[in-house]
Protein backbone atom coordinates (compact mmCIF):
# COMPACT_ATOMS: atom_id res chain seq x y z
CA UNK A 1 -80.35 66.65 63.26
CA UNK A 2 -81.95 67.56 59.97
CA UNK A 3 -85.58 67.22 61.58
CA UNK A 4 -84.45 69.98 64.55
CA UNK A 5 -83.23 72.46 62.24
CA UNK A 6 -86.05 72.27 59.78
CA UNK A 7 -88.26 73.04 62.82
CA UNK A 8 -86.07 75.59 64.00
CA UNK A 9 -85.98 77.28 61.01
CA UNK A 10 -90.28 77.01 60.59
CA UNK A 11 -90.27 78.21 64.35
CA UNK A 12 -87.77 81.55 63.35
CA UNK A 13 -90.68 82.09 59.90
CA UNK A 14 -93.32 82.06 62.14
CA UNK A 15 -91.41 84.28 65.03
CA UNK A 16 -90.97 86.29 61.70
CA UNK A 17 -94.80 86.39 60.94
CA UNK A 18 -95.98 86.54 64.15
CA UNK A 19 -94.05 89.72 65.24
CA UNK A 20 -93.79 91.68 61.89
CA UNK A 21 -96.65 90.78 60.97
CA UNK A 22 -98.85 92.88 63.36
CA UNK A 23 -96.43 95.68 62.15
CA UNK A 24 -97.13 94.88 58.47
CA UNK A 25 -101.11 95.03 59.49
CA UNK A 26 -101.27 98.30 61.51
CA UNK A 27 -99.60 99.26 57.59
CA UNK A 28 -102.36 97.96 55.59
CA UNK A 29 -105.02 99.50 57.94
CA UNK A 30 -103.64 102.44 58.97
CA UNK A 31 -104.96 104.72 56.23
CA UNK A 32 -108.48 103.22 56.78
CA UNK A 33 -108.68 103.67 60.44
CA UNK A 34 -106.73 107.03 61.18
CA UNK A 35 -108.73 109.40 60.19
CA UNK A 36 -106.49 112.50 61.50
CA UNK A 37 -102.69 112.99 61.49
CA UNK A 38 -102.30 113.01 65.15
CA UNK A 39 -104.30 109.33 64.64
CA UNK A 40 -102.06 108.50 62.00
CA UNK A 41 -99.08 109.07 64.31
CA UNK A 42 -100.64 106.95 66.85
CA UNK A 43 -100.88 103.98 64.83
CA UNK A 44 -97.10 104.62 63.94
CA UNK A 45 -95.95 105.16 67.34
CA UNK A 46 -97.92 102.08 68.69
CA UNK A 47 -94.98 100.21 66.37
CA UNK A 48 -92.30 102.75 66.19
CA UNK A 49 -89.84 101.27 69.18
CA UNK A 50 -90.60 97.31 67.95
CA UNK A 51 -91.05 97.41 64.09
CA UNK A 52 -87.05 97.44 62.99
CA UNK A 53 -86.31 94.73 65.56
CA UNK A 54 -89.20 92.33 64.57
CA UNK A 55 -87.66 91.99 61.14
CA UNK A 56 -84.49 90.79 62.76
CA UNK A 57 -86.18 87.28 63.04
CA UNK A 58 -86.58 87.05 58.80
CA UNK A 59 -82.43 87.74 58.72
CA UNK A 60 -82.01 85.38 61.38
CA UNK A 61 -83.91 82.89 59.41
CA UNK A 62 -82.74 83.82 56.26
CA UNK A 63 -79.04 83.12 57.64
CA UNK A 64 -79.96 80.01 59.54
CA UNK A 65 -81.72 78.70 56.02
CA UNK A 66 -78.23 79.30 54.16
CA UNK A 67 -76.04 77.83 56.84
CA UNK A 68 -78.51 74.51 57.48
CA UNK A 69 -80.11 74.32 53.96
CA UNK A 70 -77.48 75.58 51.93
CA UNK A 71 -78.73 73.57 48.78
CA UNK A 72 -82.30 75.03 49.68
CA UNK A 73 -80.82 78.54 49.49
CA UNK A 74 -78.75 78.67 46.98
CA UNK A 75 -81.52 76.98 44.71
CA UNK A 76 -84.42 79.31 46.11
CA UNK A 77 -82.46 82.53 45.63
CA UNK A 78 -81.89 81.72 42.33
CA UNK A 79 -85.61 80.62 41.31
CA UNK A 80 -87.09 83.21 43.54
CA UNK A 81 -84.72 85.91 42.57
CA UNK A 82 -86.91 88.51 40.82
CA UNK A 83 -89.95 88.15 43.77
CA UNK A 84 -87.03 88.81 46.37
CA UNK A 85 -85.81 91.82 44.68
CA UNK A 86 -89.40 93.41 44.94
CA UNK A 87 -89.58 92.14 48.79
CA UNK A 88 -86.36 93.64 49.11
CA UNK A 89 -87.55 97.12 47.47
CA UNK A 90 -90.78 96.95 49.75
CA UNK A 91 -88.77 96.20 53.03
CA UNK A 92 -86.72 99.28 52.19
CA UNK A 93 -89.71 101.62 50.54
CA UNK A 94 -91.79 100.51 54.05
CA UNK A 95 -88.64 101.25 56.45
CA UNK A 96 -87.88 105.17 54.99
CA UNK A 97 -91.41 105.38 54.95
CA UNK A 98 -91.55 105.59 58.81
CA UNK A 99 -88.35 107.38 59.27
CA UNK A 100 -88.98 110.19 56.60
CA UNK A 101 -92.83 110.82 57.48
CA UNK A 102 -91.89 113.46 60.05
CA UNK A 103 -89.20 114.91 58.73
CA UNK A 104 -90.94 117.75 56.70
CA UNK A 105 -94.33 119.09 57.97
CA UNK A 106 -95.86 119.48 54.60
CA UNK A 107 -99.33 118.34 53.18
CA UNK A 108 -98.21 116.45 50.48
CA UNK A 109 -94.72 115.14 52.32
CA UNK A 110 -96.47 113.48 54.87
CA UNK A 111 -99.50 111.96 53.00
CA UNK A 112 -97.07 110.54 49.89
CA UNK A 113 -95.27 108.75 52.94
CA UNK A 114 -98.50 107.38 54.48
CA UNK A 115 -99.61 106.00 51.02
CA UNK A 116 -96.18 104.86 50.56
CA UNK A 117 -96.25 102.83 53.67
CA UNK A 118 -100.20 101.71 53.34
CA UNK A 119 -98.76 100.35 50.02
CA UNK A 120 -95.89 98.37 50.50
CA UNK A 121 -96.96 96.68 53.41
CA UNK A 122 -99.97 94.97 51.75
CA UNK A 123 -97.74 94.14 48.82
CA UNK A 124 -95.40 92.25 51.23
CA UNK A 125 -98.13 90.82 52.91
CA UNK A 126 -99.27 89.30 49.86
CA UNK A 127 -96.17 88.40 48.40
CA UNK A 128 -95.31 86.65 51.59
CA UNK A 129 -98.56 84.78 50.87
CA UNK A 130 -97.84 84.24 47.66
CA UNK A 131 -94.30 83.23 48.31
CA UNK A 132 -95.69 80.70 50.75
CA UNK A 133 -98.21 79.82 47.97
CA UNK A 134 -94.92 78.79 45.89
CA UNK A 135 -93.21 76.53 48.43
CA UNK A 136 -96.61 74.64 49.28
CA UNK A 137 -97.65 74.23 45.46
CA UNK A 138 -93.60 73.45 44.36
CA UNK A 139 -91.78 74.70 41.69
CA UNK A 140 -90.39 73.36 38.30
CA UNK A 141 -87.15 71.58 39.80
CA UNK A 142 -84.76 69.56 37.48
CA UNK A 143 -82.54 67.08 38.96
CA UNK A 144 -79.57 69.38 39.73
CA UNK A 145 -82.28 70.92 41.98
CA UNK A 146 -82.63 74.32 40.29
CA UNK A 147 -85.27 76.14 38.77
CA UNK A 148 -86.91 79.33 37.00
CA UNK A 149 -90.02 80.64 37.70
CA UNK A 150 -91.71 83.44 35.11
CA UNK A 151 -93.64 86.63 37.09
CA UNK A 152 -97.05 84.47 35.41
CA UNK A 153 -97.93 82.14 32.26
CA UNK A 154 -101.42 80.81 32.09
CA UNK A 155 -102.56 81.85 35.81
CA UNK A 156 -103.04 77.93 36.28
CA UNK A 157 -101.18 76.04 39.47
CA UNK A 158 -99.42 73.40 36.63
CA UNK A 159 -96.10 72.34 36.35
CA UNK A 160 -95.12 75.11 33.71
CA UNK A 161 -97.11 77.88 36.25
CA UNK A 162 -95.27 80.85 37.59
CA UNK A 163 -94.91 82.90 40.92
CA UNK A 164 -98.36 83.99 39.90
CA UNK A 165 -101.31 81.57 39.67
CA UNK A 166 -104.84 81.27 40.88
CA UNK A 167 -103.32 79.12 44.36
CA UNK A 168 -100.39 81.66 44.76
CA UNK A 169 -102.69 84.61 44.66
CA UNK A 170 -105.47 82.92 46.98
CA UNK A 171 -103.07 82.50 49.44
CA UNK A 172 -100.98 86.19 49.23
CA UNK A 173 -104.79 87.56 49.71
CA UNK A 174 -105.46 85.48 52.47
CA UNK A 175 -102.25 86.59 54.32
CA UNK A 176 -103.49 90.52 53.08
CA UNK A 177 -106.55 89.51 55.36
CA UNK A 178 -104.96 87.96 58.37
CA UNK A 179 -102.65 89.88 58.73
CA UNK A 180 -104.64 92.60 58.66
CA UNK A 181 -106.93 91.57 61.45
CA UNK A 182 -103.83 91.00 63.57
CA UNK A 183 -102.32 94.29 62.72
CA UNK A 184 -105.85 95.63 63.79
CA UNK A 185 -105.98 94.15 67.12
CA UNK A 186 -102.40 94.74 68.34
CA UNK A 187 -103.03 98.92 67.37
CA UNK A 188 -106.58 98.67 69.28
CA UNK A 189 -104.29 96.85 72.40
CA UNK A 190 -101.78 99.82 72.45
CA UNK A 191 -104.71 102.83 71.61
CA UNK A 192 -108.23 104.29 73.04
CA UNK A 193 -110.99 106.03 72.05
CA UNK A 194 -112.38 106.49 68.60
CA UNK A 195 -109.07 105.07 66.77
CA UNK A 196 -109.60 101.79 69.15
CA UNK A 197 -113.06 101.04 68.28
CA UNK A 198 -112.51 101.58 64.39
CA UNK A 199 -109.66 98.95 64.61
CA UNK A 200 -112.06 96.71 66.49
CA UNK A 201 -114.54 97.12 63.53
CA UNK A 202 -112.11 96.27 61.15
CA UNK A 203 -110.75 93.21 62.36
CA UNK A 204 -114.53 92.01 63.40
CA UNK A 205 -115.42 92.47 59.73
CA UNK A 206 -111.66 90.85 58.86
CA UNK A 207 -112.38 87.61 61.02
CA UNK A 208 -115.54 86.74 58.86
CA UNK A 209 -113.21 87.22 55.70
CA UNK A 210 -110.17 85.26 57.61
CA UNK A 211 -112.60 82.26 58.29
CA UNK A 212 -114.01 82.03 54.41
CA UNK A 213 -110.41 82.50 52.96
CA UNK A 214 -108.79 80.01 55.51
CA UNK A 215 -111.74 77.74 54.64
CA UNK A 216 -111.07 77.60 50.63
CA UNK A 217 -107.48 77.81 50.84
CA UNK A 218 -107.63 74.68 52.69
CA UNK A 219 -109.75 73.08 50.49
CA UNK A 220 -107.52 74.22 47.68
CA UNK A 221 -104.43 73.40 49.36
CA UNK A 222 -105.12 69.27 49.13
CA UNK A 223 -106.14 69.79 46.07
CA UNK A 224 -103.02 71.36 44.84
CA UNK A 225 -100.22 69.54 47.12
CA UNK A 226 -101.72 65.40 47.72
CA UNK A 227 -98.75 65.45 50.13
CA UNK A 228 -99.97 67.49 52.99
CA UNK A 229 -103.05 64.70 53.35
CA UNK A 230 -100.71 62.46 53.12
CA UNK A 231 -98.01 63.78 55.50
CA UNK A 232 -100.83 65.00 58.02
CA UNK A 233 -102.04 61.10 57.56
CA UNK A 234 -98.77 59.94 58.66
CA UNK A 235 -98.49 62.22 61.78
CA UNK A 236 -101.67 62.61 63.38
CA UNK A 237 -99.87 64.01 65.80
CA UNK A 238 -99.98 67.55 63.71
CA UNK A 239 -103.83 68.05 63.80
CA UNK A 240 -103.46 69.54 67.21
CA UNK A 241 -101.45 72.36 65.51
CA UNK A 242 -104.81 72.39 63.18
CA UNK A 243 -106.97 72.32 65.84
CA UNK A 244 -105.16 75.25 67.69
CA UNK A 245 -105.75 77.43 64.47
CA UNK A 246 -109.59 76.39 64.46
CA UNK A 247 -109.99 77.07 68.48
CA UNK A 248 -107.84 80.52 68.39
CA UNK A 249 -109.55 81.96 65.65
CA UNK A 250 -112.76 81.58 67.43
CA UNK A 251 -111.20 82.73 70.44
CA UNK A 252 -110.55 86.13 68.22
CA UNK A 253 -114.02 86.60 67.37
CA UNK A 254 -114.99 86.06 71.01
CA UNK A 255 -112.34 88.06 72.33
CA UNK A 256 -113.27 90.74 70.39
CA UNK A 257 -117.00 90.65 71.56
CA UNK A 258 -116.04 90.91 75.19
CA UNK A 259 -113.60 94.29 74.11
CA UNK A 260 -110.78 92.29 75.53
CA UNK A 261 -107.53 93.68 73.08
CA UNK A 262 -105.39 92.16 74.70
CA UNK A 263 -106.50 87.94 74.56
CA UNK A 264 -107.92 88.84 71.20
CA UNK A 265 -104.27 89.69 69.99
CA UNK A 266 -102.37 86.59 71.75
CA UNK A 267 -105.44 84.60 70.04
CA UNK A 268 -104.09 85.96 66.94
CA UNK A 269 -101.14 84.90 67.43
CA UNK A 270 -102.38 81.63 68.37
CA UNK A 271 -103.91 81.08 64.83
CA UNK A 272 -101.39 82.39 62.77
CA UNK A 273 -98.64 79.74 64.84
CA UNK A 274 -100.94 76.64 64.40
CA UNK A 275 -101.91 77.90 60.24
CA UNK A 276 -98.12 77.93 60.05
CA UNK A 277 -97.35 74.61 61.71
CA UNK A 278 -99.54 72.83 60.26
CA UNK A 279 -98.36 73.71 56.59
CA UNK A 280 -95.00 72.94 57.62
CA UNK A 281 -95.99 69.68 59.29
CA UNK A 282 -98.25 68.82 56.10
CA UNK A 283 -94.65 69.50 53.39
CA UNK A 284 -92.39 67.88 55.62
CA UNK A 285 -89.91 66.34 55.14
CA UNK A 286 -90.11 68.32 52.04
CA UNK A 287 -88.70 72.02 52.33
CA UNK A 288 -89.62 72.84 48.01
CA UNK A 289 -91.36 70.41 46.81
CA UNK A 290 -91.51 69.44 42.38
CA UNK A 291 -94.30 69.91 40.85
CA UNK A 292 -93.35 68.44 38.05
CA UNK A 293 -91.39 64.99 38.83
CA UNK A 294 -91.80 64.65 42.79
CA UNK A 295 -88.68 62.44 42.98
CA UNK A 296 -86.84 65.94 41.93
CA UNK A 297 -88.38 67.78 45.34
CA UNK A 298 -85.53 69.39 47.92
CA UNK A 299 -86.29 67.50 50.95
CA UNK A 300 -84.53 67.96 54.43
CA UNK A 301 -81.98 65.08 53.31
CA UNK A 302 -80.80 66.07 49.99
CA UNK A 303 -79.84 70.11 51.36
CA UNK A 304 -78.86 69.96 54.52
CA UNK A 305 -75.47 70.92 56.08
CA UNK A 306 -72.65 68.16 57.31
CA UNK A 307 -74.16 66.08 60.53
CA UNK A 308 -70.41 68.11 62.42
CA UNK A 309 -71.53 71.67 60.97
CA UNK A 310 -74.89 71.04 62.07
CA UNK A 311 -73.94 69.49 65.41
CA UNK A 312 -71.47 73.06 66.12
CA UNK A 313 -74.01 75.03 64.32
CA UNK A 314 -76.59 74.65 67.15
CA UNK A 315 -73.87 74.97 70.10
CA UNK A 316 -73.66 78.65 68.65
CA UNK A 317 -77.55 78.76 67.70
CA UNK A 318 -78.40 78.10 71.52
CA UNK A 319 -76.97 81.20 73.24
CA UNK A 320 -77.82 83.48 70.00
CA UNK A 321 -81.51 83.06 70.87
CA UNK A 322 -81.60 83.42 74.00
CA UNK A 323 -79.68 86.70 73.99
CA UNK A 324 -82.49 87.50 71.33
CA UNK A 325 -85.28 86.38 73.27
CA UNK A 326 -83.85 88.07 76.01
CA UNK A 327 -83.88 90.92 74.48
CA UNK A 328 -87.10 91.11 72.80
CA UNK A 329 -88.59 90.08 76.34
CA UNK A 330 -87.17 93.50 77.80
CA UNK A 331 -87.76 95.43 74.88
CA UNK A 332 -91.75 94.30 74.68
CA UNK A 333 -91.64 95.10 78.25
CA UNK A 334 -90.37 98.84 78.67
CA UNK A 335 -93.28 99.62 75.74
CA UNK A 336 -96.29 97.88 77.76
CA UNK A 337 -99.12 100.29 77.24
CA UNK A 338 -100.98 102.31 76.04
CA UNK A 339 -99.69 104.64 73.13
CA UNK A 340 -98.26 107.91 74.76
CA UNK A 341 -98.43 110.73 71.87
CA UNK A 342 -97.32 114.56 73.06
CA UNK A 343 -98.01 113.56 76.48
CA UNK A 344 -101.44 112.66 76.20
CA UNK A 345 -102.54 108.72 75.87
């Protein structure tokens, strides 16, 4: 029971990434490729019905981590407590940002929103990175299973680091990149014309940055955490995840070649799922791993739930997402299409 929730709550991250994140990226690009306001409202319209609901999937998981990890939780929100505050500050500062844009037609109104929203969606791109950085590296635990992490110390990925290192940043950059690119490619899906082909550019000059990045990170990431060799070793099983990363992010570049928005979007998706899986696969059964006395890491054992809560836990789970599925299925449905901006595509 403790296996099925850990992958249900890695499947509701990546939902998470995989659905905010191309809102998060047509953030962090938007300033670069709209080059008029009337663009500029494009690439905001081309999220505007979808964005809000998207980020229901980080609650869900958020709730589903404190109700089947609640050891996890309460020992994350506690170590992590100043890098959620900013996360929370850039949810909000991003969210107003869309809804007060158009509320005042003034030159400086309007821009100081744009920069606003430019801004805090690459900061929670690469704190979501960085944050990722964190679990894969570990954290100082003692043996109650708590910990306290500094903003920084000596930049170095060592048992006395903090949020901030060399690893942590690699990896919130990397994230900056990717999700960039698929940001890019879901606003050239929904647009046409001269805003299209600029988001094209930019996520054909992204994928060359995506493969170098993915390429050290990976490289670093053994190097840093011996138990993802040794976990992937054990379940060889979890290369195919690997291998699905590899083959869609080729598919991307090729998809992009042919002009096809679309397939270069769900391949995308596909490499941002199998990136994700295969981290997961490579901590397991580790959810925060020590990196100081591994014997002192939270594993999916020492902070899960009662076998009964989990058990009644997942009879309520069930229906939950597939209402939410549902829903999400109708919703991505009505906005099919092209962008639709004063009546004009």
């Amino acid at each position: 029971m403790e296996t099925l929730w850990f992958w249900i709550v890695a499947l509701m991250l990546t939902a998470y990434v995989v659905l905010d994140g191309f809102d998060i990226g047509a953030g962090i690009i938007h300033l670069f490729v709209a080059r008029t306001d009337a663009e500029r409202r494009k690439v905001l319209a081309s999220i505007g019905p979808v964005w809000d609901g998207n980020e229901v999937w980080l609650l869900a998981a958020g709730g589903t981590l404190y109700f089947a990890f609640p050891a996890l939780y309460a020992s994350s929100f506690s170590g992590f407590y100043l890098p959620l505050m900013i996360v929370l500050w850039l949810l909000i500062l991003r969210g107003i940002s869309i809804e007060f844009r158009n509320h005042i037609a003034d030159k400086i109104w309007q821009p100081l929103w744009d920069a606003v929203f430019c801004s805090a969606s690459a900061l929670l791109a690469i704190f979501f990175g960085a944050a990722l950085g964190n679990v894969v590296r570990g954290v100082p635990l003692d043996k109650e299973g708590f910990f306290f992490l500094p903003l920084w110390t000596s930049l170095m990925p060592e048992a006395d680091a903090g949020i901030i290192d060399w690893y942590t940043v690699l990896i919130g950059v990397t994230a900056l990149v990717a999700l960039a690119v698929h940001g890019a490619l879901w606003v050239a899906n929904k647009t046409d014309g001269d805003l299209q082909m600029r988001c094209r550019r930019v996520a054909s000059a992204g994928w060359w940055l995506t493969v170098a990045m993915s390429l050290v990170i990976s490289i670093a990431s053994f190097r840093v955490q011996p138990h993802l060799a040794e976990s992937l070793a054990a379940r060889p099983w979890g290369f195919a995840f690997v291998l699905l990363a590899i083959a869609s992010l080729l598919a991307v570049k090729w998809t992009i070649h042919q002009r096809k928005d679309f397939f270069a979007f769900l391949a995308s998706c596909g490499f941002l799922l199998g990136a994700l899986a295969s981290a997961a696969i490579g901590l397991y059964p580790y959810v925060l791993p020590s990196n100081k006395n591994a014997a002192d890491g939270l594993t999916i054992y020492n902070t899960a739930a009662a076998p009964y809560g989990l058990g009644i836990g997942l009879a309520w789970w069930t229906p939950a997402l597939c209402l939410a599925v549902a829903y999400f299925v109708y919703t991505y449905r009505r906005f099919a299409g092209k962008v639709i901006l004063d009546g004009r595509p």
